[in-house]
C-alpha atoms as a PDB file:
ATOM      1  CA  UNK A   1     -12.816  33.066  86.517  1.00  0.00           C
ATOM      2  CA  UNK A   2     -12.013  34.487  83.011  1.00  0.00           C
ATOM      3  CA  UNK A   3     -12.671  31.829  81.206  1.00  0.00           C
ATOM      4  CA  UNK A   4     -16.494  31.602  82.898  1.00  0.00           C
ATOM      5  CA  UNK A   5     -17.771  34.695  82.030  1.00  0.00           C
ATOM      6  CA  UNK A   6     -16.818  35.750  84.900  1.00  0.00           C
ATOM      7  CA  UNK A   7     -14.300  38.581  83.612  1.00  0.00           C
ATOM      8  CA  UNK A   8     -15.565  41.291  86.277  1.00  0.00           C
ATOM      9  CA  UNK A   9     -14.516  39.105  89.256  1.00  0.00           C
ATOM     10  CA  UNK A  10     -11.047  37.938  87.600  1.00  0.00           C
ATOM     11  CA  UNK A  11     -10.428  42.186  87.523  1.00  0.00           C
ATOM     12  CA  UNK A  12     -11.761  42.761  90.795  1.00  0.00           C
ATOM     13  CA  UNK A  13      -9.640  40.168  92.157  1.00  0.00           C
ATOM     14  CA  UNK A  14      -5.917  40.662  90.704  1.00  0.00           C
ATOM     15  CA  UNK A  15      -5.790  44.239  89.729  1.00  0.00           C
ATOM     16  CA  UNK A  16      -5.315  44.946  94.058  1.00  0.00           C
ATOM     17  CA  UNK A  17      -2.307  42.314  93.300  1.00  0.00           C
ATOM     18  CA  UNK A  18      -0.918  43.380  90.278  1.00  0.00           C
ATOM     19  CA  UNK A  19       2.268  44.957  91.247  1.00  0.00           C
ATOM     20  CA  UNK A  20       3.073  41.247  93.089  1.00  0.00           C
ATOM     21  CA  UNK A  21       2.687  40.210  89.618  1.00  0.00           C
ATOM     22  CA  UNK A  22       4.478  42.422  87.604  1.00  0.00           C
ATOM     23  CA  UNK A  23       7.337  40.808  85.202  1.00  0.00           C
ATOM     24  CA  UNK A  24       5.249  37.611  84.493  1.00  0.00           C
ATOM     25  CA  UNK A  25       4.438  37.191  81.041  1.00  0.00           C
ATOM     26  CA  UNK A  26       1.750  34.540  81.724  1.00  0.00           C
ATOM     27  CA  UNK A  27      -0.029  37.133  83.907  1.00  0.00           C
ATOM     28  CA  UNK A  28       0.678  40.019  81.984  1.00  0.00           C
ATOM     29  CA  UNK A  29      -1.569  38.001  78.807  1.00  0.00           C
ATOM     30  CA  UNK A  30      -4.358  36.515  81.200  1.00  0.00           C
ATOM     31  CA  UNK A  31      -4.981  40.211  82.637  1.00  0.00           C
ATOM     32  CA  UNK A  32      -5.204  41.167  78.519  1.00  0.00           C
ATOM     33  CA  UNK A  33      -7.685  38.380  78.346  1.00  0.00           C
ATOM     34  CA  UNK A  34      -9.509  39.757  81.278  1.00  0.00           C
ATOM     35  CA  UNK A  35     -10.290  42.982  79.678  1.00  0.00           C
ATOM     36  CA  UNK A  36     -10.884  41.498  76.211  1.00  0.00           C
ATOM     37  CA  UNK A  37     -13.625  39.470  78.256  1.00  0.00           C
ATOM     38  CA  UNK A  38     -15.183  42.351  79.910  1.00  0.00           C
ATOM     39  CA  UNK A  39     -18.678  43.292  79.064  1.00  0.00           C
ATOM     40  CA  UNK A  40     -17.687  45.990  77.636  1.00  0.00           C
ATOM     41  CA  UNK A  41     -14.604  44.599  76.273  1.00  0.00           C
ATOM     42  CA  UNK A  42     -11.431  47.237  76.843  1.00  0.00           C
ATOM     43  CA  UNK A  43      -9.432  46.177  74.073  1.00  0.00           C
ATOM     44  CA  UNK A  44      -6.733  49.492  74.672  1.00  0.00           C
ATOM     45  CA  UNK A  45      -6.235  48.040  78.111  1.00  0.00           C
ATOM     46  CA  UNK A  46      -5.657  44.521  76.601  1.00  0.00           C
ATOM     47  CA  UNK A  47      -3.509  46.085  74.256  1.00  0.00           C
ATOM     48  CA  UNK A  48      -1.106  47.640  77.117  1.00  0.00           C
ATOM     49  CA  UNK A  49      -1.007  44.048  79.254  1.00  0.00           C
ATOM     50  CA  UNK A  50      -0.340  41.812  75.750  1.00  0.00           C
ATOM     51  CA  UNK A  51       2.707  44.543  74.484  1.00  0.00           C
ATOM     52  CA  UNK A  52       3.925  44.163  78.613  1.00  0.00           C
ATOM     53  CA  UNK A  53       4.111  40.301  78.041  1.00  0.00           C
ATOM     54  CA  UNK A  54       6.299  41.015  74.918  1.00  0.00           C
ATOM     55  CA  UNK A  55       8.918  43.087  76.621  1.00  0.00           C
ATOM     56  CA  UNK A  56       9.205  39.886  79.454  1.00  0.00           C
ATOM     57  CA  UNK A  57      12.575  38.022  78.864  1.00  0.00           C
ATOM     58  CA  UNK A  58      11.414  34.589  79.969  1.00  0.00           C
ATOM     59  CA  UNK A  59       7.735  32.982  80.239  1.00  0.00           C
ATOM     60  CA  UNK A  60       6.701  29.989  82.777  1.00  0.00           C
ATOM     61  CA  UNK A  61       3.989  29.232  79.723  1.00  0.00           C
ATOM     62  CA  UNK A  62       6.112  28.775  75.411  1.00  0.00           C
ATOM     63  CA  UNK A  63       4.991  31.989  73.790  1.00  0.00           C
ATOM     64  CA  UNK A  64       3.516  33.718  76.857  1.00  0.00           C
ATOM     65  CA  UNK A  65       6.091  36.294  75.639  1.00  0.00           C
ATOM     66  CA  UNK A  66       6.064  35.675  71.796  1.00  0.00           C
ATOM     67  CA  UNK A  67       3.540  34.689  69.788  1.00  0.00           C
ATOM     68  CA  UNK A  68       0.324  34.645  71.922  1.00  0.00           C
ATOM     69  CA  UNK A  69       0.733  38.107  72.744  1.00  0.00           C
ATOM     70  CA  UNK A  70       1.632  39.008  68.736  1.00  0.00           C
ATOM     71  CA  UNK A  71      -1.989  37.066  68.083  1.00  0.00           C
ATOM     72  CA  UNK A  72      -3.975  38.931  71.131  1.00  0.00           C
ATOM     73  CA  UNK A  73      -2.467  42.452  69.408  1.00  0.00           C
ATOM     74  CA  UNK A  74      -3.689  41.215  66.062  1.00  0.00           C
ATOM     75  CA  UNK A  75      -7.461  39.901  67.342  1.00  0.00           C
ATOM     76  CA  UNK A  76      -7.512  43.887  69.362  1.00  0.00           C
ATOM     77  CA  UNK A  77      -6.554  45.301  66.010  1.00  0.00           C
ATOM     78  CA  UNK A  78      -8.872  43.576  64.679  1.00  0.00           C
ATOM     79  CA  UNK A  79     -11.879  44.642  66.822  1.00  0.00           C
ATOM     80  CA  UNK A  80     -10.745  48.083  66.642  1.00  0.00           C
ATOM     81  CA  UNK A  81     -10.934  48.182  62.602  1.00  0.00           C
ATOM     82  CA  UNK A  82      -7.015  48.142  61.770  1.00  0.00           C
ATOM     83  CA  UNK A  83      -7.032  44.982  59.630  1.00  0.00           C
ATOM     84  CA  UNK A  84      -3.597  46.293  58.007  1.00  0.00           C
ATOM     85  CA  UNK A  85      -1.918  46.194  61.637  1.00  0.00           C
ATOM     86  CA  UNK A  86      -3.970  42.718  62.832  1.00  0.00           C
ATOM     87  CA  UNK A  87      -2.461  41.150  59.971  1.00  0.00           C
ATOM     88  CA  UNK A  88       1.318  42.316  60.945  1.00  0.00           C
ATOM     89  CA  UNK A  89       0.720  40.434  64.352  1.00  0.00           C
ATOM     90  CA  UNK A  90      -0.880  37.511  62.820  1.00  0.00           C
ATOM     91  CA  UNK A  91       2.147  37.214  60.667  1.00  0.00           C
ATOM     92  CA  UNK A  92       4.517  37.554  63.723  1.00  0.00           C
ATOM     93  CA  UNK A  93       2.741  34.802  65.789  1.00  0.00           C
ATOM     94  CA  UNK A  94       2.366  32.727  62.343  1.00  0.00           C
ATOM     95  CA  UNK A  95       5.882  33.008  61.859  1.00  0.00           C
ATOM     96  CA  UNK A  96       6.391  31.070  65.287  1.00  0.00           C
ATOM     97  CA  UNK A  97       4.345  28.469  64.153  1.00  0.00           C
ATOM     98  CA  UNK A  98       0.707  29.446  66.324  1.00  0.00           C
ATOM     99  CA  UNK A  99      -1.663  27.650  64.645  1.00  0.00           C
ATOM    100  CA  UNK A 100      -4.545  29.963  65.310  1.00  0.00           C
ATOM    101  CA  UNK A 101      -2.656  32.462  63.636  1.00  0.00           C
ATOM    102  CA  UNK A 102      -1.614  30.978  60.658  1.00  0.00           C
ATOM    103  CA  UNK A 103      -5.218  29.820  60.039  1.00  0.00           C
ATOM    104  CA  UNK A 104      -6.616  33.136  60.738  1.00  0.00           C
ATOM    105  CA  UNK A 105      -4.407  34.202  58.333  1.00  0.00           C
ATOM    106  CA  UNK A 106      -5.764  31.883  56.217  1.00  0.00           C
ATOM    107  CA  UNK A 107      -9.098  32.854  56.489  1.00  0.00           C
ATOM    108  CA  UNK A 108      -8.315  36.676  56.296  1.00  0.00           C
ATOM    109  CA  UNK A 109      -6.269  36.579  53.341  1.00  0.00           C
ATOM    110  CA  UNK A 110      -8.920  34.595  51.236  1.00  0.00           C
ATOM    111  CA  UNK A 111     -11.501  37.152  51.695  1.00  0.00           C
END
Protein backbone atom coordinates (compact mmCIF):
# COMPACT_ATOMS: atom_id res chain seq x y z
CA UNK A 1 0.00 0.00 0.00
CA UNK A 2 2.87 2.52 0.57
CA UNK A 3 4.38 2.27 -2.33
CA UNK A 4 0.78 3.12 -4.30
CA UNK A 5 0.02 6.21 -2.96
CA UNK A 6 -1.78 4.69 -0.79
CA UNK A 7 0.18 5.91 2.48
CA UNK A 8 -3.18 6.69 4.52
CA UNK A 9 -4.35 3.04 4.32
CA UNK A 10 -0.72 1.48 5.03
CA UNK A 11 -1.14 3.85 8.59
CA UNK A 12 -4.56 2.98 9.15
CA UNK A 13 -3.77 -0.53 8.82
CA UNK A 14 -0.46 -1.30 11.00
CA UNK A 15 -0.37 1.44 13.50
CA UNK A 16 -3.51 -0.91 15.53
CA UNK A 17 -0.54 -3.66 15.11
CA UNK A 18 2.40 -1.95 15.89
CA UNK A 19 3.31 -3.18 19.24
CA UNK A 20 3.15 -6.99 17.43
CA UNK A 21 5.76 -5.40 15.45
CA UNK A 22 7.95 -3.77 17.62
CA UNK A 23 11.87 -4.85 17.42
CA UNK A 24 11.77 -5.34 13.57
CA UNK A 25 13.98 -3.16 11.81
CA UNK A 26 12.34 -3.82 8.40
CA UNK A 27 9.05 -2.56 9.92
CA UNK A 28 10.37 0.00 11.98
CA UNK A 29 11.80 1.77 8.23
CA UNK A 30 8.56 0.88 6.13
CA UNK A 31 6.34 2.67 8.96
CA UNK A 32 9.14 5.79 8.39
CA UNK A 33 8.30 5.44 4.77
CA UNK A 34 4.67 5.53 5.55
CA UNK A 35 4.75 8.88 7.08
CA UNK A 36 7.32 10.29 4.64
CA UNK A 37 4.48 9.25 2.05
CA UNK A 38 1.68 10.88 3.77
CA UNK A 39 -0.02 13.78 2.17
CA UNK A 40 1.13 15.78 4.40
CA UNK A 41 4.35 14.11 4.79
CA UNK A 42 5.34 13.78 8.83
CA UNK A 43 8.90 13.71 8.43
CA UNK A 44 9.44 14.02 12.71
CA UNK A 45 7.42 10.85 12.86
CA UNK A 46 9.64 9.24 10.13
CA UNK A 47 12.43 10.48 11.92
CA UNK A 48 11.42 8.52 15.32
CA UNK A 49 10.59 4.98 13.26
CA UNK A 50 14.12 5.30 10.99
CA UNK A 51 16.41 6.16 14.50
CA UNK A 52 14.10 2.87 16.09
CA UNK A 53 15.43 0.71 13.12
CA UNK A 54 19.01 1.85 14.09
CA UNK A 55 18.91 0.78 17.68
CA UNK A 56 17.58 -3.02 16.22
CA UNK A 57 20.49 -5.58 16.64
CA UNK A 58 19.62 -7.76 13.67
CA UNK A 59 17.47 -7.02 10.35
CA UNK A 60 15.51 -9.83 8.19
CA UNK A 61 16.31 -7.11 5.16
CA UNK A 62 21.00 -5.97 4.86
CA UNK A 63 20.88 -2.43 6.17
CA UNK A 64 17.29 -2.39 7.47
CA UNK A 65 19.29 -1.41 10.60
CA UNK A 66 22.32 0.48 9.04
CA UNK A 67 22.49 2.35 6.24
CA UNK A 68 18.89 2.73 4.90
CA UNK A 69 17.81 4.20 7.98
CA UNK A 70 21.23 6.64 8.08
CA UNK A 71 19.89 7.69 4.28
CA UNK A 72 15.97 8.09 5.37
CA UNK A 73 17.50 10.52 8.44
CA UNK A 74 19.54 12.34 5.85
CA UNK A 75 16.50 12.73 2.98
CA UNK A 76 14.13 14.05 6.52
CA UNK A 77 16.98 16.40 7.22
CA UNK A 78 16.91 17.31 4.17
CA UNK A 79 13.21 18.27 3.80
CA UNK A 80 13.35 19.93 7.02
CA UNK A 81 16.28 22.46 5.85
CA UNK A 82 19.34 20.89 7.91
CA UNK A 83 21.60 20.19 4.92
CA UNK A 84 24.69 20.18 7.49
CA UNK A 85 22.99 17.12 9.42
CA UNK A 86 21.51 15.32 5.91
CA UNK A 87 24.94 15.24 4.82
CA UNK A 88 26.29 13.43 8.21
CA UNK A 89 23.72 10.57 7.39
CA UNK A 90 24.48 10.48 3.80
CA UNK A 91 28.05 9.99 4.77
CA UNK A 92 27.12 7.18 7.29
CA UNK A 93 25.01 5.18 4.73
CA UNK A 94 27.82 6.10 1.98
CA UNK A 95 30.30 4.74 4.14
CA UNK A 96 28.40 1.25 3.93
CA UNK A 97 28.53 1.36 0.44
CA UNK A 98 24.43 2.58 -0.37
CA UNK A 99 24.61 3.67 -3.60
CA UNK A 100 21.86 6.22 -3.37
CA UNK A 101 23.79 7.78 -0.84
CA UNK A 102 27.00 8.06 -2.17
CA UNK A 103 25.48 9.57 -5.35
CA UNK A 104 23.41 11.95 -3.48
CA UNK A 105 26.39 12.88 -2.04
CA UNK A 106 27.63 13.38 -5.19
CA UNK A 107 25.17 15.55 -6.35
CA UNK A 108 25.02 17.64 -3.05
CA UNK A 109 28.55 18.25 -2.74
CA UNK A 110 28.92 19.62 -6.40
CA UNK A 111 26.46 22.28 -5.87
Amino acid sequence: MNHTGRSGEALEFFEPIYQHFAGDANFYCSMGNVYLNLDPPQPLKAMAEYVQALQCPDAREEGANSFIPYYNIGLVNEMLGSLPSALTFYRKAADLGFTPAIEKLEALETH
